[in-house]
Protein backbone atom coordinates (compact mmCIF):
# COMPACT_ATOMS: atom_id res chain seq x y z
CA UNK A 1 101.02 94.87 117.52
CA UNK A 2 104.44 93.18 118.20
CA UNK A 3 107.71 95.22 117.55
CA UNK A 4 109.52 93.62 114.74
CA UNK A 5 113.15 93.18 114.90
CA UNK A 6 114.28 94.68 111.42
CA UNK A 7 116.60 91.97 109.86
CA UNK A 8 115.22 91.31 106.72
CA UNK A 9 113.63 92.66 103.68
CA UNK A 10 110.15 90.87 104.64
CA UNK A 11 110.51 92.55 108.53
CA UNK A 12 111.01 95.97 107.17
CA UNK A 13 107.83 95.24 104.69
CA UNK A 14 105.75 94.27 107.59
CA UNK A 15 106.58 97.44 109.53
CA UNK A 16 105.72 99.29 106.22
CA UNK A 17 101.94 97.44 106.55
CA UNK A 18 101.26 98.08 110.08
CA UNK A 19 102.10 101.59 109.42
CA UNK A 20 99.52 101.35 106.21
CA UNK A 21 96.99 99.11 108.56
CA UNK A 22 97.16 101.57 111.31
CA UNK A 23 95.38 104.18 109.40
CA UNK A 24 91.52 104.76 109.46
CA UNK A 25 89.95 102.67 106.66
CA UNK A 26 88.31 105.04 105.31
CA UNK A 27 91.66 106.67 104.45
CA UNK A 28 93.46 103.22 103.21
CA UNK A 29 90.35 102.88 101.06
CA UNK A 30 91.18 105.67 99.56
CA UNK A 31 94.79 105.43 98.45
CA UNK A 32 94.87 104.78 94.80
CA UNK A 33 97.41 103.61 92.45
CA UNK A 34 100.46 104.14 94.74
CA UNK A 35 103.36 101.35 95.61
CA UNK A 36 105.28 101.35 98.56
CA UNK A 37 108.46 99.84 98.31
CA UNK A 38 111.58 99.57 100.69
CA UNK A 39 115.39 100.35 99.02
CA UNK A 40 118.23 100.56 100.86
CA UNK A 41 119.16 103.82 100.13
CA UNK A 42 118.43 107.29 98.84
CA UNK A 43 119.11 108.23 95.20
CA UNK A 44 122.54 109.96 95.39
CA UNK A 45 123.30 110.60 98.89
CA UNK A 46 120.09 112.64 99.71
CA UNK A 47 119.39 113.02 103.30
CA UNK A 48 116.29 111.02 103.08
CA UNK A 49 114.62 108.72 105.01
CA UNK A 50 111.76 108.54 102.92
CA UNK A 51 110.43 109.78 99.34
CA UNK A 52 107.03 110.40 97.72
CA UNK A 53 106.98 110.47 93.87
CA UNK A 54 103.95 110.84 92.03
CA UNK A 55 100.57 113.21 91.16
CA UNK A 56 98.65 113.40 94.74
CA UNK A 57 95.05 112.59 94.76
CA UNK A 58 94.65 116.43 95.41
CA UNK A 59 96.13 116.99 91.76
CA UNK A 60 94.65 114.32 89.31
CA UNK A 61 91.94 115.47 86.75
CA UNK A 62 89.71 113.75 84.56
CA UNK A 63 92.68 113.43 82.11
CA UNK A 64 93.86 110.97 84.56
CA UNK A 65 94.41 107.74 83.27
CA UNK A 66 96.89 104.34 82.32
CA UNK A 67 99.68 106.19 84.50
CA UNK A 68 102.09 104.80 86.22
CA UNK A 69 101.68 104.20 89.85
CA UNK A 70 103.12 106.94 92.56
CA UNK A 71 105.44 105.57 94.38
CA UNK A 72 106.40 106.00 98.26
CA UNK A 73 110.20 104.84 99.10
CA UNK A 74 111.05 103.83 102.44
CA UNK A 75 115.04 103.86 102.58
CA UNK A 76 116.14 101.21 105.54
CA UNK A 77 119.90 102.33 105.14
CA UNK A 78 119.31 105.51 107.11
CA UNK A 79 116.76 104.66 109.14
CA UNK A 80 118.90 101.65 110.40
CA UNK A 81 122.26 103.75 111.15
CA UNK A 82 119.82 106.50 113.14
CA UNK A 83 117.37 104.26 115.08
CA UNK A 84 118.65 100.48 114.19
CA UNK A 85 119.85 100.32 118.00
CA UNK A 86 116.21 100.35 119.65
CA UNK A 87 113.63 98.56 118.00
CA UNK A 88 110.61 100.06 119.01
CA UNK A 89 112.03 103.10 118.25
CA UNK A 90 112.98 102.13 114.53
CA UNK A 91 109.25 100.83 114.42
CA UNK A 92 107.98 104.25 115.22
CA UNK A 93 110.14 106.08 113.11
CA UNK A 94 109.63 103.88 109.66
CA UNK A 95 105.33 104.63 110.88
CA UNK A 96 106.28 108.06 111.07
CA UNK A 97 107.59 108.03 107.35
CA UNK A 98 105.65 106.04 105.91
CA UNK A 99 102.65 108.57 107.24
CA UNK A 100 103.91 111.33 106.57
CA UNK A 101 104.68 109.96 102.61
CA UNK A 102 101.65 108.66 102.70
CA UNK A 103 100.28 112.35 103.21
CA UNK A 104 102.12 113.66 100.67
CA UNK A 105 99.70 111.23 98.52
CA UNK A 106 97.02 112.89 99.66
CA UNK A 107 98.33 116.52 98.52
CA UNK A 108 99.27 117.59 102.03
CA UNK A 109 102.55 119.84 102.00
CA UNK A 110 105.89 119.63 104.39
CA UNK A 111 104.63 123.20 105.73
CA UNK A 112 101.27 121.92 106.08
CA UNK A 113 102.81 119.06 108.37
CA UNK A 114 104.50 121.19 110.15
CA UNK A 115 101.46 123.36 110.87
CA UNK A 116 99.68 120.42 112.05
CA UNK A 117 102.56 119.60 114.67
CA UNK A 118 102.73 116.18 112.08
CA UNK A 119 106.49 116.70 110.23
């Protein structure tokens, strides 16, 4: 893996799919009907890097059906002002949100996270 030099839309997309790529197959494989997008920043000045929006996996029944896909944000305004000055850093940090939204797919809680040593 190379460390991308976030100056575009496509760079920041690319860091967004070797954070997806980097996880165990068997968990991509398993994602379903989510969308990961990139915005520049978070709906009214919320202090977020990163947003999950959706029905985890955890929650959907047999009722579950022609929905809308979840959708994981990654916001590159903040994540830019707070680690834009060392790229490998930013890299790390937009894998680290992208994760940890990406868990929030999966039904796992903040406090669970935090349990795990993985907020």
């Amino acid at each position: 893996m190379s460390i991308v030099v976030a100056t575009d839309e496509r760079d920041w997309y690319r860091m967004v799919e070797e954070a997806v790529a980097s996880l165990p197959a068997q968990l991509r494989g398993a994602m379903s009907n989510v969308e990961i997008v990139v915005e520049d920043e978070p709906p009214n000045g919320e202090p977020l890097l990163g947003l999950y929006q959706g029905i985890p996996l955890t929650e959907r029944r047999s009722s579950y059906a022609g929905v809308l896909p979840d959708k994981i944000t990654i916001y590159r305004g903040p994540l830019t002002r707070l680690y834009g000055s060392d790229p490998a850093r930013l890299h790390e940090q937009v894998r680290h949100v992208v994760l940890h939204e990406v868990a929030h797919h999966f039904g796992i809680s903040d406090e669970r996270l935090v349990e795990l040593d993985r907020y």
